[in-house]
C-alpha atoms as a PDB file:
ATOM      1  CA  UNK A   1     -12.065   6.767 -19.742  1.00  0.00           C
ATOM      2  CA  UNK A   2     -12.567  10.049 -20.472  1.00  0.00           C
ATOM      3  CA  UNK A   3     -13.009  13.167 -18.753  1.00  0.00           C
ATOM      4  CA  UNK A   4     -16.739  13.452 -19.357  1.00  0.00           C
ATOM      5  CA  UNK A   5     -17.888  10.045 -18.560  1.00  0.00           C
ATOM      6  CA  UNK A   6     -15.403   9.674 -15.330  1.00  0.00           C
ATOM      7  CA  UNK A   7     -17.159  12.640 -14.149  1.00  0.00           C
ATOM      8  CA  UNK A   8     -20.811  11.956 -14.894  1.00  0.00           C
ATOM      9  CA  UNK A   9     -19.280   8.142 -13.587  1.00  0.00           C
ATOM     10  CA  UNK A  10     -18.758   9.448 -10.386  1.00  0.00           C
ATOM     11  CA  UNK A  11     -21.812  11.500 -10.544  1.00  0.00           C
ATOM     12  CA  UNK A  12     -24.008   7.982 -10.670  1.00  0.00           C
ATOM     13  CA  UNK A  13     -21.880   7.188  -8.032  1.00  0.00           C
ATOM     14  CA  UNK A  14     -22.716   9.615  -5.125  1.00  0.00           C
ATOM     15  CA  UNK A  15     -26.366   9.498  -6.235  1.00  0.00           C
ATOM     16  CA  UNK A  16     -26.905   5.906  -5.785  1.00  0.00           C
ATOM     17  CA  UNK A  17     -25.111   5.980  -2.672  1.00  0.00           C
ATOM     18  CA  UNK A  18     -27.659   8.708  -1.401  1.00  0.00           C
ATOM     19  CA  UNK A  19     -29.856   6.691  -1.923  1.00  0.00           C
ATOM     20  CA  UNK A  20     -31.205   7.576  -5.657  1.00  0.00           C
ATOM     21  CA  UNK A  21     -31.467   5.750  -8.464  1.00  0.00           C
ATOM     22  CA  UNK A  22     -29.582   7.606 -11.094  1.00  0.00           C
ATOM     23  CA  UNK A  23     -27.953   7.121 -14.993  1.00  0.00           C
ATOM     24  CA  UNK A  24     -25.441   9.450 -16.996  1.00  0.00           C
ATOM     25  CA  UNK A  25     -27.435  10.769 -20.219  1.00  0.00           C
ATOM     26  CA  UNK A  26     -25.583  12.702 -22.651  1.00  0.00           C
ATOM     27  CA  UNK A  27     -27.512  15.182 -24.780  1.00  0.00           C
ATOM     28  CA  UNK A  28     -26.159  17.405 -27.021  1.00  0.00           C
ATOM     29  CA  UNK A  29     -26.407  21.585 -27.050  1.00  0.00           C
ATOM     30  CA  UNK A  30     -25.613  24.473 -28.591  1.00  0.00           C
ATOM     31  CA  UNK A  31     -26.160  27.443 -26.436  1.00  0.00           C
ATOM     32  CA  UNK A  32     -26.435  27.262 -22.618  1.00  0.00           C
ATOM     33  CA  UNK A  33     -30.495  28.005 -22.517  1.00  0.00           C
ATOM     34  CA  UNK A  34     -30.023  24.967 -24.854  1.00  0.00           C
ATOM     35  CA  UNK A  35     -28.066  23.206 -22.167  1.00  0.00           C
ATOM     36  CA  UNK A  36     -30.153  23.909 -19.572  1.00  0.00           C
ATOM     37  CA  UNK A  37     -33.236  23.248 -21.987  1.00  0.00           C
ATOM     38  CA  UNK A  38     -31.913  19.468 -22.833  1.00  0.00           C
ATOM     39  CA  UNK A  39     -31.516  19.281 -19.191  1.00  0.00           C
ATOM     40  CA  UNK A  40     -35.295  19.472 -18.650  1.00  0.00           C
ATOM     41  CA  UNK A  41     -36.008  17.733 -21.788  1.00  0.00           C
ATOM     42  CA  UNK A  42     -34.299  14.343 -20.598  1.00  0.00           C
ATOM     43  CA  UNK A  43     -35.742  14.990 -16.914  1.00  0.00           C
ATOM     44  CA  UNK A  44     -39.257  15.250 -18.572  1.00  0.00           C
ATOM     45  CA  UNK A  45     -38.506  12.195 -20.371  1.00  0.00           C
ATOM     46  CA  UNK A  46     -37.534  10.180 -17.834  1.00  0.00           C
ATOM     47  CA  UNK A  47     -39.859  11.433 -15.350  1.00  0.00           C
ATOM     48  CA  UNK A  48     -37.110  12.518 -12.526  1.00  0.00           C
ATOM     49  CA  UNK A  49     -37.882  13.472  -9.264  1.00  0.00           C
ATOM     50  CA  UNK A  50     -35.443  15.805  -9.264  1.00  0.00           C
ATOM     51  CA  UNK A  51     -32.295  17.549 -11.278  1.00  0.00           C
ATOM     52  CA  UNK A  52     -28.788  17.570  -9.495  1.00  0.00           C
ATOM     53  CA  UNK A  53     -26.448  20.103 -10.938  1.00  0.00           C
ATOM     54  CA  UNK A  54     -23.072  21.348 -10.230  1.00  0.00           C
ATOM     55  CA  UNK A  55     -22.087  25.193 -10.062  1.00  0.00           C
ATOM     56  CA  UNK A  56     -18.348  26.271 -11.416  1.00  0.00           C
ATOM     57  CA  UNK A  57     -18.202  29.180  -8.943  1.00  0.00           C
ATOM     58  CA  UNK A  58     -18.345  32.053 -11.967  1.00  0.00           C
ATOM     59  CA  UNK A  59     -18.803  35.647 -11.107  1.00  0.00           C
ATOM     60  CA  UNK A  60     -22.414  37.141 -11.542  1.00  0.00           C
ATOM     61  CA  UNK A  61     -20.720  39.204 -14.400  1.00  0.00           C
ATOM     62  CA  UNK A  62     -19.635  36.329 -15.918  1.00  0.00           C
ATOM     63  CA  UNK A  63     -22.854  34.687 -15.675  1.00  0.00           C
ATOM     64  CA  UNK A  64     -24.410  37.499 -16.336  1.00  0.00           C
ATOM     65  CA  UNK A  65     -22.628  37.327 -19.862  1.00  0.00           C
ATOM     66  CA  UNK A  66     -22.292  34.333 -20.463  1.00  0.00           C
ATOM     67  CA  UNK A  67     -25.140  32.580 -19.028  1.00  0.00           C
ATOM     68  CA  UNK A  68     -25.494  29.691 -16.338  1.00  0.00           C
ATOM     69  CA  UNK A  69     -26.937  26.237 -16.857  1.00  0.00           C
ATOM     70  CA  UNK A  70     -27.641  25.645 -12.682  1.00  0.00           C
ATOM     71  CA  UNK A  71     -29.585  29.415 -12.663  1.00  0.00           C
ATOM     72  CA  UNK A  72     -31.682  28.373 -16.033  1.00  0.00           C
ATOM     73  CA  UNK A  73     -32.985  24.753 -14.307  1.00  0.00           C
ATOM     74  CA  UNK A  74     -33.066  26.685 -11.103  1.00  0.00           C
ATOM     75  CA  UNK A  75     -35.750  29.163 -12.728  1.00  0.00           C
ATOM     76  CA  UNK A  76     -37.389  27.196 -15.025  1.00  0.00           C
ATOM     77  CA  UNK A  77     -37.710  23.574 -13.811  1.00  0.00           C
ATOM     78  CA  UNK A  78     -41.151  22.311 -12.827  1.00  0.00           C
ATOM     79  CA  UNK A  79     -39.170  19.705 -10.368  1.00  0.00           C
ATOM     80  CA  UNK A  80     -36.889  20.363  -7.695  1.00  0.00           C
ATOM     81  CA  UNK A  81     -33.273  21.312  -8.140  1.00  0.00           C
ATOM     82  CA  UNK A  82     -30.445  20.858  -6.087  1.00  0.00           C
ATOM     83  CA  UNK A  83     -27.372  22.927  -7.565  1.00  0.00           C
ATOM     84  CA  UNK A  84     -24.073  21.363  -5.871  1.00  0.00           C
ATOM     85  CA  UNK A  85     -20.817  23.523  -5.591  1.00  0.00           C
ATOM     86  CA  UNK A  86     -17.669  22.958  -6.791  1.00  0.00           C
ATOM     87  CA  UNK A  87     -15.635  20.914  -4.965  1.00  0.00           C
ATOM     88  CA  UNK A  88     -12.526  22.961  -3.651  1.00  0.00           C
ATOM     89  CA  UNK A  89      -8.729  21.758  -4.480  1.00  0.00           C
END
């Protein structure tokens, strides 16, 4: 199994144990206001409740540069987000 689909594997995972019901969706971007915009797109389309995210821990600069998919969904959802932190090693 791959990298990806372990992770959005384990992602299902934790939801569903929380008590959600949840699937994996891949969607394909090329930017990350694209990212973040497929994000809504799929939550639109399957009418979620609400968008769980996780956060890499970059510096504002960085995001500031680069751009974050958690702060785009966090300021342009219609739904609720919940942005999750990286998990420390």
């Amino acid at each position: 199994m791959g990298r990806r689909a372990r992770l959005s594997a384990e992602g299902v995972e934790a939801a569903v144990r929380a008590g959600f019901e949840a699937e994996a969706v891949v969607a394909a971007a090329d930017s990350v206001a694209g990212v973040w915009g497929a994000v809504l797109d799929v939550a639109a389309e399957r009418d979620a409740a609400v968008i769980v995210a996780g956060r890499r821990g970059i510096s504002r600069v960085q995001s500031a540069l680069m751009g974050s998919v958690s702060n785009g969904l966090v300021n342009h959802a219609p739904i609720s987000v919940l942005v999750v932190p990286h998990a420390k090693a």
